[in-house]
C-alpha atoms as a PDB file:
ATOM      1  CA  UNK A   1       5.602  13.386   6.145  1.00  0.00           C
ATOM      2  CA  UNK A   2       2.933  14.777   3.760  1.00  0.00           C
ATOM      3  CA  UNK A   3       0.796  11.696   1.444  1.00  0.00           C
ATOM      4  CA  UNK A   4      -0.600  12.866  -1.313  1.00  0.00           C
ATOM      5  CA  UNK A   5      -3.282  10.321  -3.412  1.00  0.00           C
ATOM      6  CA  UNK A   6      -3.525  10.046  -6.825  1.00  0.00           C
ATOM      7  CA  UNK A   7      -6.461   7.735  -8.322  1.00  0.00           C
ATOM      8  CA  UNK A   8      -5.145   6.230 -11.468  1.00  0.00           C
ATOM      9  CA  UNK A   9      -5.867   3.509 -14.363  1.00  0.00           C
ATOM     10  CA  UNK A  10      -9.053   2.251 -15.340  1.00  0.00           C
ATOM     11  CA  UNK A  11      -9.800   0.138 -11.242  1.00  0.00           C
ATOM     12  CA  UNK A  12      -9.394   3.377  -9.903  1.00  0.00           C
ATOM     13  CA  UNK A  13      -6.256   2.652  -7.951  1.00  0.00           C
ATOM     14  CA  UNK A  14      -4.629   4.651  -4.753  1.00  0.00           C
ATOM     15  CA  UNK A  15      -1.112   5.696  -6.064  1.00  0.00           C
ATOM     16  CA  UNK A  16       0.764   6.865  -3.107  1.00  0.00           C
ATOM     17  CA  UNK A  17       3.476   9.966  -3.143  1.00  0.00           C
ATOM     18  CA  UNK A  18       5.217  10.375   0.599  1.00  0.00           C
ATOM     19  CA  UNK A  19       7.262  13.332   1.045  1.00  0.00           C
ATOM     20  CA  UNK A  20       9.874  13.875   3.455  1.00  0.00           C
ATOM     21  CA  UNK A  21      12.630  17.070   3.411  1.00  0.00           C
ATOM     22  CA  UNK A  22      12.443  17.682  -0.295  1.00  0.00           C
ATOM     23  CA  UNK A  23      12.223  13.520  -1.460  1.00  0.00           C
ATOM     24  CA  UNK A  24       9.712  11.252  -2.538  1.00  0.00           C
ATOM     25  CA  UNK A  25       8.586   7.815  -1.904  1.00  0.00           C
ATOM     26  CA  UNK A  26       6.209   6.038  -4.222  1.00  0.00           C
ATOM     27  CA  UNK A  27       4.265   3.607  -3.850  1.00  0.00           C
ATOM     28  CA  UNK A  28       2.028   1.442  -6.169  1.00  0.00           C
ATOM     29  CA  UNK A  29       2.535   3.466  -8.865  1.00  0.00           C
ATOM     30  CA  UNK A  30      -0.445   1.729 -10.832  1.00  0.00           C
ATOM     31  CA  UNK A  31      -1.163   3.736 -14.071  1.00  0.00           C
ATOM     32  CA  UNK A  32      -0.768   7.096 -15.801  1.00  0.00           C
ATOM     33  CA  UNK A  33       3.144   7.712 -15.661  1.00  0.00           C
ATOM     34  CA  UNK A  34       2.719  11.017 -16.351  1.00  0.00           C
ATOM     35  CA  UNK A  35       0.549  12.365 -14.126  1.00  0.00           C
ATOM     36  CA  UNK A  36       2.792  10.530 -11.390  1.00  0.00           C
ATOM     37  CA  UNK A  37       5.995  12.262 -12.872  1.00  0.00           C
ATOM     38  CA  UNK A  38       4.115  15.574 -12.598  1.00  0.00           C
ATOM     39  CA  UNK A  39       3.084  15.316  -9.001  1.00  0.00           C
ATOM     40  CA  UNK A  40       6.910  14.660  -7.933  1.00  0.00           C
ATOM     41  CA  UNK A  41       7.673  17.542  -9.411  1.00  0.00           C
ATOM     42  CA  UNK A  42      11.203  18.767  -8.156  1.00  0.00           C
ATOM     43  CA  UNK A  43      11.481  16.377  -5.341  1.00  0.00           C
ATOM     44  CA  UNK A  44      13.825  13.314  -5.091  1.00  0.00           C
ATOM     45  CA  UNK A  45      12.489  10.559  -5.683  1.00  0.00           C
ATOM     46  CA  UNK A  46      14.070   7.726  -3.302  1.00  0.00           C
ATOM     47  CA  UNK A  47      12.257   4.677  -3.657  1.00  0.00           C
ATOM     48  CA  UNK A  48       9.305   2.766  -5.129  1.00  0.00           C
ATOM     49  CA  UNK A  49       7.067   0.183  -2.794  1.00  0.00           C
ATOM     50  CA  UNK A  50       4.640  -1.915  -4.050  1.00  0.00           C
ATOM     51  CA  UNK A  51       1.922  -4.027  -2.241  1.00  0.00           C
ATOM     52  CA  UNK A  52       2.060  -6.398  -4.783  1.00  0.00           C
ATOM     53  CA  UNK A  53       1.752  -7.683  -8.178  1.00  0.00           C
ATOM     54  CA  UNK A  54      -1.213  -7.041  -9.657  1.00  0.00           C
ATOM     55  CA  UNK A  55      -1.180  -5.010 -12.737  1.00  0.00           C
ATOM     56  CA  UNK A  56      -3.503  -2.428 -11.268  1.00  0.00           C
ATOM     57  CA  UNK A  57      -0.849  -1.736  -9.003  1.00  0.00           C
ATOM     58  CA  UNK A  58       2.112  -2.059 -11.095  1.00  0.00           C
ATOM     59  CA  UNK A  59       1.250  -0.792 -14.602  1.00  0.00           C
ATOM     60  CA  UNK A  60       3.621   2.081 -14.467  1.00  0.00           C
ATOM     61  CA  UNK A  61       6.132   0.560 -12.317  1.00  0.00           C
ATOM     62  CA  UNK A  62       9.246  -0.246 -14.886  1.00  0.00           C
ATOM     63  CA  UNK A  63       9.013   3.423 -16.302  1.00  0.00           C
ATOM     64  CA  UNK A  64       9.205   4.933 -12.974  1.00  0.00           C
ATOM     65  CA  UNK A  65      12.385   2.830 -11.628  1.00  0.00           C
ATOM     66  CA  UNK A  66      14.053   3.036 -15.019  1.00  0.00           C
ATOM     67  CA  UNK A  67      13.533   6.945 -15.131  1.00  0.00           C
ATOM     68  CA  UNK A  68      14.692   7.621 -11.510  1.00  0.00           C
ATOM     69  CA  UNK A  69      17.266   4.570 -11.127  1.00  0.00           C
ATOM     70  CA  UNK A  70      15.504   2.868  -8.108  1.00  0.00           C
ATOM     71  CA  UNK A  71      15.017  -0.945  -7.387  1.00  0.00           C
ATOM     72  CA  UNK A  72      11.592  -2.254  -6.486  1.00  0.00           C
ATOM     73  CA  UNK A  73      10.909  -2.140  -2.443  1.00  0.00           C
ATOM     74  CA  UNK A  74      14.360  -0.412  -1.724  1.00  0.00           C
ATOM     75  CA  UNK A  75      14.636   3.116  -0.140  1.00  0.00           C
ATOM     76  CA  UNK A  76      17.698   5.051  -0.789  1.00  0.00           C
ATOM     77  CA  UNK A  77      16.988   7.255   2.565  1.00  0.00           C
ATOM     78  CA  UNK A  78      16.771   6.758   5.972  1.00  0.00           C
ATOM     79  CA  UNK A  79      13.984  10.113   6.571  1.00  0.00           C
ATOM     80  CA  UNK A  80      11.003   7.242   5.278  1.00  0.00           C
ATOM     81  CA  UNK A  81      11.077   4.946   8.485  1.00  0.00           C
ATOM     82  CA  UNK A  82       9.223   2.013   8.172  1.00  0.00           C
ATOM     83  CA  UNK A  83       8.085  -1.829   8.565  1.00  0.00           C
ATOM     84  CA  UNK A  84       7.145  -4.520   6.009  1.00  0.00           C
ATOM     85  CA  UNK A  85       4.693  -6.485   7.088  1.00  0.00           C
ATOM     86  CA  UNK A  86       3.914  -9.393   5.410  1.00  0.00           C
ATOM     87  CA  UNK A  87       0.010 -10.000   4.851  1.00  0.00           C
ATOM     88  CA  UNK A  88      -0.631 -12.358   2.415  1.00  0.00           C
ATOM     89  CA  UNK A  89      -4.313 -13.138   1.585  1.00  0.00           C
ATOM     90  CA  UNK A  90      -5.148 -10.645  -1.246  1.00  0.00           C
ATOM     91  CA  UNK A  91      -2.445 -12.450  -3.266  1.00  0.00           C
ATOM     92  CA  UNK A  92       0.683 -14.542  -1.976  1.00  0.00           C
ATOM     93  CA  UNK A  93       3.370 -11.341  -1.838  1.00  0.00           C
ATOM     94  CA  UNK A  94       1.153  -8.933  -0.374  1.00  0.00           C
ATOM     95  CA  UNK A  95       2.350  -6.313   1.968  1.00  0.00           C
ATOM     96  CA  UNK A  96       1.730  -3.591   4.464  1.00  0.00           C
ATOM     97  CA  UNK A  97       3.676  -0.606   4.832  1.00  0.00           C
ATOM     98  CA  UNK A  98       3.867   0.471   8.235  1.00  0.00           C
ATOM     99  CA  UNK A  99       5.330   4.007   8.673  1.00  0.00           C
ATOM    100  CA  UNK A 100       5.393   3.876  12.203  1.00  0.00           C
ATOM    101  CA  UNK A 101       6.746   7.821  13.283  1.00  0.00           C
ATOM    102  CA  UNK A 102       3.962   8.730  11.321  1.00  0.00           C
ATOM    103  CA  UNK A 103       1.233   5.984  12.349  1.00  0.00           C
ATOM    104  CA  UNK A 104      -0.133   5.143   8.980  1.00  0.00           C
ATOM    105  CA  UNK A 105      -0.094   1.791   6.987  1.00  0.00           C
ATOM    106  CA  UNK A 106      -0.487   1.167   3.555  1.00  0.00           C
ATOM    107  CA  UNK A 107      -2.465  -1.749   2.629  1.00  0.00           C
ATOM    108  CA  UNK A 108      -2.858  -2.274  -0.661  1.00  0.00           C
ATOM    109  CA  UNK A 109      -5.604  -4.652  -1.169  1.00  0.00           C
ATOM    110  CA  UNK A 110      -5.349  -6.043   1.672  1.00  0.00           C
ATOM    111  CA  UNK A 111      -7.409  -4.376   3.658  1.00  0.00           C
ATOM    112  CA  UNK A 112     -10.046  -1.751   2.807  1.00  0.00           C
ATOM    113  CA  UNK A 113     -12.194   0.884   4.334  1.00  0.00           C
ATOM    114  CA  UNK A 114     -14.720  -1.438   6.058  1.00  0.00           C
ATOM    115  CA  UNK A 115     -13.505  -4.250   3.522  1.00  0.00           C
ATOM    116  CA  UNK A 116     -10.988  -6.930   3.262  1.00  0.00           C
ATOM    117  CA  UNK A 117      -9.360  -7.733  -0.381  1.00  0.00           C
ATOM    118  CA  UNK A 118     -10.755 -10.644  -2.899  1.00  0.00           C
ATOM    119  CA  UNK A 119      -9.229 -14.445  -1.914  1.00  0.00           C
ATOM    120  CA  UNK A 120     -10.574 -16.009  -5.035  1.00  0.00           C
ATOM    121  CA  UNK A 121      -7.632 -14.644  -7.604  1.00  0.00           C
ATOM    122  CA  UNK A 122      -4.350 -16.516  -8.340  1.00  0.00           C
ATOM    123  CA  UNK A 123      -2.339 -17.206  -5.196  1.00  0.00           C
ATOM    124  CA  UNK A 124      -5.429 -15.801  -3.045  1.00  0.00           C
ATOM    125  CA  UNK A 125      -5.599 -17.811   0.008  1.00  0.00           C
ATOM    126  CA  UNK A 126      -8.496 -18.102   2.998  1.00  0.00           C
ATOM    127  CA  UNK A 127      -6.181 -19.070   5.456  1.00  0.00           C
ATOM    128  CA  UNK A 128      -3.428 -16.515   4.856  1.00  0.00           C
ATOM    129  CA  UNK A 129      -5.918 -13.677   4.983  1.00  0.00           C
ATOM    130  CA  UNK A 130      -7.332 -14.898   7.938  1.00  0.00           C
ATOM    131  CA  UNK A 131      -3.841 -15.255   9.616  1.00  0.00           C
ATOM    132  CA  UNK A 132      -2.815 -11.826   7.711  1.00  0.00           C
ATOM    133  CA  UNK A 133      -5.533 -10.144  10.071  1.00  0.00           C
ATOM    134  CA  UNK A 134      -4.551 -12.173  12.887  1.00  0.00           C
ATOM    135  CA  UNK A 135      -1.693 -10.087  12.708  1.00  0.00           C
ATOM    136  CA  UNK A 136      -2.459  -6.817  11.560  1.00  0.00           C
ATOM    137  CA  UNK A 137      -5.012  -6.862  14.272  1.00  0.00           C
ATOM    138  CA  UNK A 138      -1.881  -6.798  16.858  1.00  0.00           C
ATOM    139  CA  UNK A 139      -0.789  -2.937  15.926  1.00  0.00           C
ATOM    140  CA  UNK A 140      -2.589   0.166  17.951  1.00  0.00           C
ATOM    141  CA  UNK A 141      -6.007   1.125  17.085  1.00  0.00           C
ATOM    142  CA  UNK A 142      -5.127   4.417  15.629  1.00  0.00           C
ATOM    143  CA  UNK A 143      -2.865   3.862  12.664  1.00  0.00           C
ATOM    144  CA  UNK A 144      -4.425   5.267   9.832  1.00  0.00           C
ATOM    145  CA  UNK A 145      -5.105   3.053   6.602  1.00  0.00           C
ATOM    146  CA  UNK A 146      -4.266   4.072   3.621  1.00  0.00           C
ATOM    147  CA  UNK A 147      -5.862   1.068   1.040  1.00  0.00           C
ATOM    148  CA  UNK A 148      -5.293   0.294  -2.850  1.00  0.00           C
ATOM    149  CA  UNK A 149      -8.599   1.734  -3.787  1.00  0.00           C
ATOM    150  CA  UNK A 150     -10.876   3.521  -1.757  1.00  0.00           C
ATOM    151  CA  UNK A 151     -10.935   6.360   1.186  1.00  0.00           C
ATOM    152  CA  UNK A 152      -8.891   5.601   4.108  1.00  0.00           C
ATOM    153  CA  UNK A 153      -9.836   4.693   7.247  1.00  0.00           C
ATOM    154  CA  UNK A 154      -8.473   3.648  11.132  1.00  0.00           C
ATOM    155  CA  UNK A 155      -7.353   0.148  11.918  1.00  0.00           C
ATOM    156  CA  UNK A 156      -9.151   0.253  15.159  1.00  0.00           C
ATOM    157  CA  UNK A 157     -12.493   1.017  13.014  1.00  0.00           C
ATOM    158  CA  UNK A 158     -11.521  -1.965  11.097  1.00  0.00           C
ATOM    159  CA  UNK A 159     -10.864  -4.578  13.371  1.00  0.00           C
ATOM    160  CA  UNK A 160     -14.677  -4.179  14.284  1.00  0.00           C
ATOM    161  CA  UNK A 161     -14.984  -6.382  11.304  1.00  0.00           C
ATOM    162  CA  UNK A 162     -12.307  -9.073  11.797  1.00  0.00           C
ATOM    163  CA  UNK A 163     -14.660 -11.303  13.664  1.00  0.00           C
ATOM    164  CA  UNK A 164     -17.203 -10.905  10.719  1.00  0.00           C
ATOM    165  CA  UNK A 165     -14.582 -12.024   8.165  1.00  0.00           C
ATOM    166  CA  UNK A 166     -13.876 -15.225  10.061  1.00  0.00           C
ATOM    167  CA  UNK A 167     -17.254 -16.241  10.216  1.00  0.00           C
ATOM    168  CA  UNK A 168     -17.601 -15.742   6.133  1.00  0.00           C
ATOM    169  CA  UNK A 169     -14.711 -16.800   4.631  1.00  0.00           C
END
C-alpha cells in the first residue's frame, strides 16, 4: 500500500490518500477539495475514514462522499485491511486506523509525534485518553504513526512518553 500526505486547510492538517491495486482510500479529508480530487487522479476511490469530527478534519468531507458515492467510515474493498480502534480522549468519537498487513496506524489527534492530542475541547476527556493509551500501548512497538498534523513517528518511540502523560494530566 503506498500513503501519500497532503497538508491542507488553514491547522495544517494530515489528509491521508492509501492506494492499493489501482483504488484509493481517504482519510480525513480536512480542506482543499481540489487538491484532494487531483491527487486521486485516475484511481478508485473506495472509501472515506475519518478520525473524527472536528472541522479541521472534516471540512471537505460531504463533497468528497457526494462526488464519489461513498458513506463515511465504510470501505467498498476488501485490498484496505484494517482495525478500528476506538481511542477516545482527543474528542468522544475518536479513532485509530490500524492497517495491520501494512503495520501503520492512523491517529488523528490522538496521538502525535512525541505528543498526545488536547483534552480540554468539547467531549475531551482525561480519563478516556488515559485509558485510550492504555490501549494503544498494547499493539507492537513498530507500527508506524501516521498523526492529524505533524511528521510521523513509531508507537514504540511513543510509548516512552505514556508514563509522562499520566503523571500530567
Amino acid at each position: 500500500m503506498k500513503i501519500k500526505c497532503l497538508v491542507v486547510g488553514e491547522l495544517s492538517e494530515n489528509c491521508y490518500i492509501l492506494e492499493n491495486n489501482g483504488k484509493a482510500v481517504i482519510i480525513d479529508p480536512g480542506d482543499e477539495v481540489e487538491k484532494i480530487i487531483k491527487e486521486v487522479k485516475d484511481l478508485k476511490v473506495v472509501g472515506v475514514l475519518i478520525t473524527h469530527h472536528h472541522n479541521d478534519h472534516i471540512g471537505a468531507l460531504n463533497y468528497i462522499l457526494r462526488k464519489y458515492n461513498l458513506k463515511e467510515n465504510i470501505v467498498k474493498d476488501n485490498s484496505f485491511k484494517y482495525k478500528i480502534i476506538n481511542t477516545p480522549g482527543h474528542s468522544s468519537d475518536s479513532k485509530t486506523y490500524y492497517f495491520y498487513e501494512d503495520n501503520v496506524m492512523f491517529t488523528g489527534d490522538f496521538l502525535f509525534n512525541s505528543s498526545i492530542g488536547r483534552i480540554d475541547l468539547p467531549t475531551g476527556s482525561k480519563k478516556d485518553m488515559l485509558n485510550s493509551l492504555a490501549e494503544i500501548s498494547k499493539y507492537p512497538d513498530e507500527i508506524i504513526i501516521y498523526p492529524g498534523h505533524g511528521p510521523i513517528s513509531k508507537l514504540g518511540y511513543e510509548k516512552k512518553y505514556f508514563s509522562y502523560y499520566k503523571m500530567i494530566l
